[in-house]
Protein backbone atom coordinates (compact mmCIF):
# COMPACT_ATOMS: atom_id res chain seq x y z
CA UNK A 1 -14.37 9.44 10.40
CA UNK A 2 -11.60 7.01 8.84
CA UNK A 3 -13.93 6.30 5.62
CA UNK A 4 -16.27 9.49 5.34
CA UNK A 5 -15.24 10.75 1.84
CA UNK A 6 -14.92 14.66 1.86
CA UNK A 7 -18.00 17.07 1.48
CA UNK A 8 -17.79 18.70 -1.69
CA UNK A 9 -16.17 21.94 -0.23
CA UNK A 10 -13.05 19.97 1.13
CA UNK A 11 -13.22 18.71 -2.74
CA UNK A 12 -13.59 22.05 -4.43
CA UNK A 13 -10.60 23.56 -2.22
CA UNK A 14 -8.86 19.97 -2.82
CA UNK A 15 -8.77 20.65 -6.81
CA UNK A 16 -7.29 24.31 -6.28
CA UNK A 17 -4.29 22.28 -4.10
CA UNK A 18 -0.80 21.96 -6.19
CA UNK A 19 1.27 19.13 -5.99
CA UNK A 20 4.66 17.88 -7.80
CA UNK A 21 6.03 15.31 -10.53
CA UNK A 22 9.04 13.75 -10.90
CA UNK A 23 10.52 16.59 -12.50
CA UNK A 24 9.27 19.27 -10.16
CA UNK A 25 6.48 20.29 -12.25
CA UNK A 26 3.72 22.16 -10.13
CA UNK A 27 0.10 20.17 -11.40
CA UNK A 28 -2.97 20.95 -9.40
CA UNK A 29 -4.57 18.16 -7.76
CA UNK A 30 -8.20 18.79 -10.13
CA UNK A 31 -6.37 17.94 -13.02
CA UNK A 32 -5.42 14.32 -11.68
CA UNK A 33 -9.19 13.91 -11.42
CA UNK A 34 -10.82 15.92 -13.80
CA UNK A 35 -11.13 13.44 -16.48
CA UNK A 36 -11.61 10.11 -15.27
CA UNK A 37 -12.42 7.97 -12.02
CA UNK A 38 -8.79 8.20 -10.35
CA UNK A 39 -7.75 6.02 -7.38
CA UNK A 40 -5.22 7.81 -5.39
CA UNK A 41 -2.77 6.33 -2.79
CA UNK A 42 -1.29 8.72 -0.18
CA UNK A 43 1.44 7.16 1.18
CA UNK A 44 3.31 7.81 4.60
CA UNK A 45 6.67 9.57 3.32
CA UNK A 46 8.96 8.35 0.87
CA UNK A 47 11.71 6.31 3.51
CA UNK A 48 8.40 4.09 4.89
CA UNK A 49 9.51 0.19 4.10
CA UNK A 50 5.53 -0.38 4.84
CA UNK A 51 4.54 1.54 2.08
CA UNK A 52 7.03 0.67 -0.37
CA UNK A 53 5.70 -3.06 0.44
CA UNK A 54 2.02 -1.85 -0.55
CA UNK A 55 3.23 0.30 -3.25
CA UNK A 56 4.93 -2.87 -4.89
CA UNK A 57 1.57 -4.08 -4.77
CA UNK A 58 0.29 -1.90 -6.53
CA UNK A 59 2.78 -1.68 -9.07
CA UNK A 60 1.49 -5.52 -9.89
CA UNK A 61 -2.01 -3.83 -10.73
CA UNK A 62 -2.18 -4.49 -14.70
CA UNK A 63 -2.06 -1.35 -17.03
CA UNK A 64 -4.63 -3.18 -19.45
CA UNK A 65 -7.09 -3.42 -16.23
CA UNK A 66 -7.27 0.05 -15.18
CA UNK A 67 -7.70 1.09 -19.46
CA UNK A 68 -10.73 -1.23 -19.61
CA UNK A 69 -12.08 0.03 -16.40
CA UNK A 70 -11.67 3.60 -17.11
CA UNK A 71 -9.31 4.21 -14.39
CA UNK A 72 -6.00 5.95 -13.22
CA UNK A 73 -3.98 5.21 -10.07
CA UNK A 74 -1.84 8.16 -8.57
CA UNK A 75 0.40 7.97 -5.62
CA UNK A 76 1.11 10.94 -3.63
CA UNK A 77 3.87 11.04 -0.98
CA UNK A 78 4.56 14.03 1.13
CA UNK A 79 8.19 14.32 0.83
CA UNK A 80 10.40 15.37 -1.43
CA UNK A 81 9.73 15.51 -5.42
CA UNK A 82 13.74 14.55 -5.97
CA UNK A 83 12.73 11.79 -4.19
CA UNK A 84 9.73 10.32 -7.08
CA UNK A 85 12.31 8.73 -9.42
CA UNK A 86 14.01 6.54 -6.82
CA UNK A 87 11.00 5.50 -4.94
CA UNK A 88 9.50 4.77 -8.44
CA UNK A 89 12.56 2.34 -9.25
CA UNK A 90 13.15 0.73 -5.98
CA UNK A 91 8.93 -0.45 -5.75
CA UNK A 92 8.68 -0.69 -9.42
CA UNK A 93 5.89 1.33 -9.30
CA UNK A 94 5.41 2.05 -13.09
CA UNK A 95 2.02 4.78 -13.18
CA UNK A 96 1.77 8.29 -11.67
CA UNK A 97 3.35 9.71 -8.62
CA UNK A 98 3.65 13.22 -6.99
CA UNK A 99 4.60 14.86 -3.92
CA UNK A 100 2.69 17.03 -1.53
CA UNK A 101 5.85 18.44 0.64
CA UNK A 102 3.55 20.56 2.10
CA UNK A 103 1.14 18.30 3.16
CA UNK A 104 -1.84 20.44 2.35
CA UNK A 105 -3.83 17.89 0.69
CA UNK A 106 -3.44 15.51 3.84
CA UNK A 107 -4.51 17.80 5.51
CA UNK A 108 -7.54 18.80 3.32
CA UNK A 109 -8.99 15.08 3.04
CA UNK A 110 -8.04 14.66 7.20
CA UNK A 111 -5.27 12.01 7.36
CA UNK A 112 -3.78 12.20 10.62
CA UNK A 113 -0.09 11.83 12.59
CA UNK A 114 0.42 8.80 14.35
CA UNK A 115 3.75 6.06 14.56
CA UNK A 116 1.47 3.23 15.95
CA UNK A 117 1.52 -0.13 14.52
CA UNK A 118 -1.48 -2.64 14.09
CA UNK A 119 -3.46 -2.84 16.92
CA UNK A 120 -1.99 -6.46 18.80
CA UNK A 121 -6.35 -7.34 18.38
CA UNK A 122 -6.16 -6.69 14.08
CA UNK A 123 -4.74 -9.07 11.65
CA UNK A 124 -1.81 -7.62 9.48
CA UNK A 125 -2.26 -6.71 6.07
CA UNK A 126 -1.10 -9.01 3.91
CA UNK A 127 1.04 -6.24 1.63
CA UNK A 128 3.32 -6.28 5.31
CA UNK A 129 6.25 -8.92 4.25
CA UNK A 130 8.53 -8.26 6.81
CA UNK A 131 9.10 -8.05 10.37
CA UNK A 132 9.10 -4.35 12.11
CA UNK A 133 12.92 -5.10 12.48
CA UNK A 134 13.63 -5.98 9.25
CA UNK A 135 10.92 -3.21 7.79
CA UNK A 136 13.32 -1.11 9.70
CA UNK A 137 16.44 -1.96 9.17
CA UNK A 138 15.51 -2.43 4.98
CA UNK A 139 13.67 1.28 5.46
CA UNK A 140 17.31 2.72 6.57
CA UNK A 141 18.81 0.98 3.65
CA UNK A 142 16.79 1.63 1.02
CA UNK A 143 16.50 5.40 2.64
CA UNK A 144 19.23 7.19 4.21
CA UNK A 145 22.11 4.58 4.40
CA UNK A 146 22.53 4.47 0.70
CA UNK A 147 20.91 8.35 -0.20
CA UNK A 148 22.15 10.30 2.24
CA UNK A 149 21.51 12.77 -0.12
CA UNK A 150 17.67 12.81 0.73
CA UNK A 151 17.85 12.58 4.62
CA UNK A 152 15.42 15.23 6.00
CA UNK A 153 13.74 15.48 2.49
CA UNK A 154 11.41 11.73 2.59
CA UNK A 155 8.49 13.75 4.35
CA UNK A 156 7.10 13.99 7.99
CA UNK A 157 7.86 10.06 9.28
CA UNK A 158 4.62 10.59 11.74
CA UNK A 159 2.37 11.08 8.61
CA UNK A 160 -0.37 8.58 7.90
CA UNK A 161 -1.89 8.67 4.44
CA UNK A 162 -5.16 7.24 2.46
CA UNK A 163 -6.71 5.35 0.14
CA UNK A 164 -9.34 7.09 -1.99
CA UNK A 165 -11.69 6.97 -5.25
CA UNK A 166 -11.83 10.19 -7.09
CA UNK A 167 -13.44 11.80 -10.00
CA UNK A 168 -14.31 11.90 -12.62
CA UNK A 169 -14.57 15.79 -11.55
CA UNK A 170 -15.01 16.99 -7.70
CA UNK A 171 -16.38 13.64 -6.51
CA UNK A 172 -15.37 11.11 -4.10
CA UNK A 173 -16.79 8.14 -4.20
CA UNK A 174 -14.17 5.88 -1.51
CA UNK A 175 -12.44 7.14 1.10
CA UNK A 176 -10.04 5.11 3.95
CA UNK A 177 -7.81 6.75 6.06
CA UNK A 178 -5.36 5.10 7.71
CA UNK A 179 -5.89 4.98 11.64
CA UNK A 180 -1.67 3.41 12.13
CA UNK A 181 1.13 2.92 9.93
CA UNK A 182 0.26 -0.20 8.57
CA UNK A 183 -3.22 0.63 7.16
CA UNK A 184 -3.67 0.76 3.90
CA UNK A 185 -6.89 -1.08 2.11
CA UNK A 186 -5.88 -4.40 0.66
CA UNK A 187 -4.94 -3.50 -3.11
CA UNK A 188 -7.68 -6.26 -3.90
CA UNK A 189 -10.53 -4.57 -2.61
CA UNK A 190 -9.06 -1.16 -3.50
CA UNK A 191 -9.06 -2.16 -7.24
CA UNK A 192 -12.97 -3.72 -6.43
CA UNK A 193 -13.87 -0.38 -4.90
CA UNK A 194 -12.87 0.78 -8.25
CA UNK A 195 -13.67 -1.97 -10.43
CA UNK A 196 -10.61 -2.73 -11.51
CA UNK A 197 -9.71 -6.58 -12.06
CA UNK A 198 -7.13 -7.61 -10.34
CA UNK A 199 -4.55 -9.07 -10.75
């Protein structure tokens, strides 16, 4: 189900999972969680204008929040780790960020493949600024028009990804997986899950 966190097996084999920072350092994914409740963000792959909107939203979550509240926030995309630096400066997206080319933690906490949109019956979120055409057409530009350097490398574009509460240690205690492309939880009740203020 969309928000059944994982059983503590898919956690245990979760922590063992390696994943990459900006500089193509291999960290495994227990250490991100070890230490301290952890909210971590999989995003769709590092070209989706959707996700750079709700990753801009996130950036706006207050450093001075998450210290009082005891709490990191991680972003995992399932490209390319070349790709962390540029997708850092263009959302402005100032904590932690990795990649998961290999898509083994997806897979491990169950986000699925799918390249529908909202549901014509569901409200947008409100991190979705622009219009599909113009997510599009900014998603080319932002992506492959101006690096062509990193076409092929962004990740699988029929990824979905996840919102989830970790830690501290093997624990989960929030889990939403998106069900289309334009899922992720509001960053408002994300932080409340987490009890983070914000903003």
């Amino acid at each position: 189900m969309a928000t059944t966190p994982p059983s503590s097996d898919f956690l245990s084999n979760a922590a063992a999972l390696t994943v990459f920072d900006q500089d193509g350092k291999e960290v495994s994914f227990g250490s991100l969680i070890n230490d301290q409740k952890t909210v971590v963000v999989f995003i769709r792959h590092f070209f989706c204008g959707t996700c750079q909107q709700y990753v801009v939203q996130l950036a706006s979550v207050r450093k001075d929040a998450l210290e009082q509240a005891g709490v990191r926030l991680v972003v995992v995309g399932c490209g390319d780790w070349r790709l962390i630096k540029h997708y850092c400066e263009l959302t402005g997206f100032p904590y932690a960020m990795y990649a998961d080319p290999s898509r083994s933690l997806y897979t491990t906490f169950g986000l699925v493949e799918s390249l529908e949109r909202t549901p014509a019956n569901e409200p947008k979120r409100s991190y979705i600024g622009r219009s599909f055409l113009g997510n599009v057409v900014r998603s080319l530009w932002d992506g492959a028009i101006k690096n062509p350097q990193y076409i092929g490398k962004q990740g699988n574009i029929s990824q979905l990804g996840g919102d989830f509460i970790f830690g501290p240690g093997e624990t989960c205690s929030y889990a939403s997986r998106m069900k289309h492309t334009e899922d992720h939880v509001e960053v408002a009740d994300l932080m409340k899950e987490a009890g983070v203020a914000f903003p």
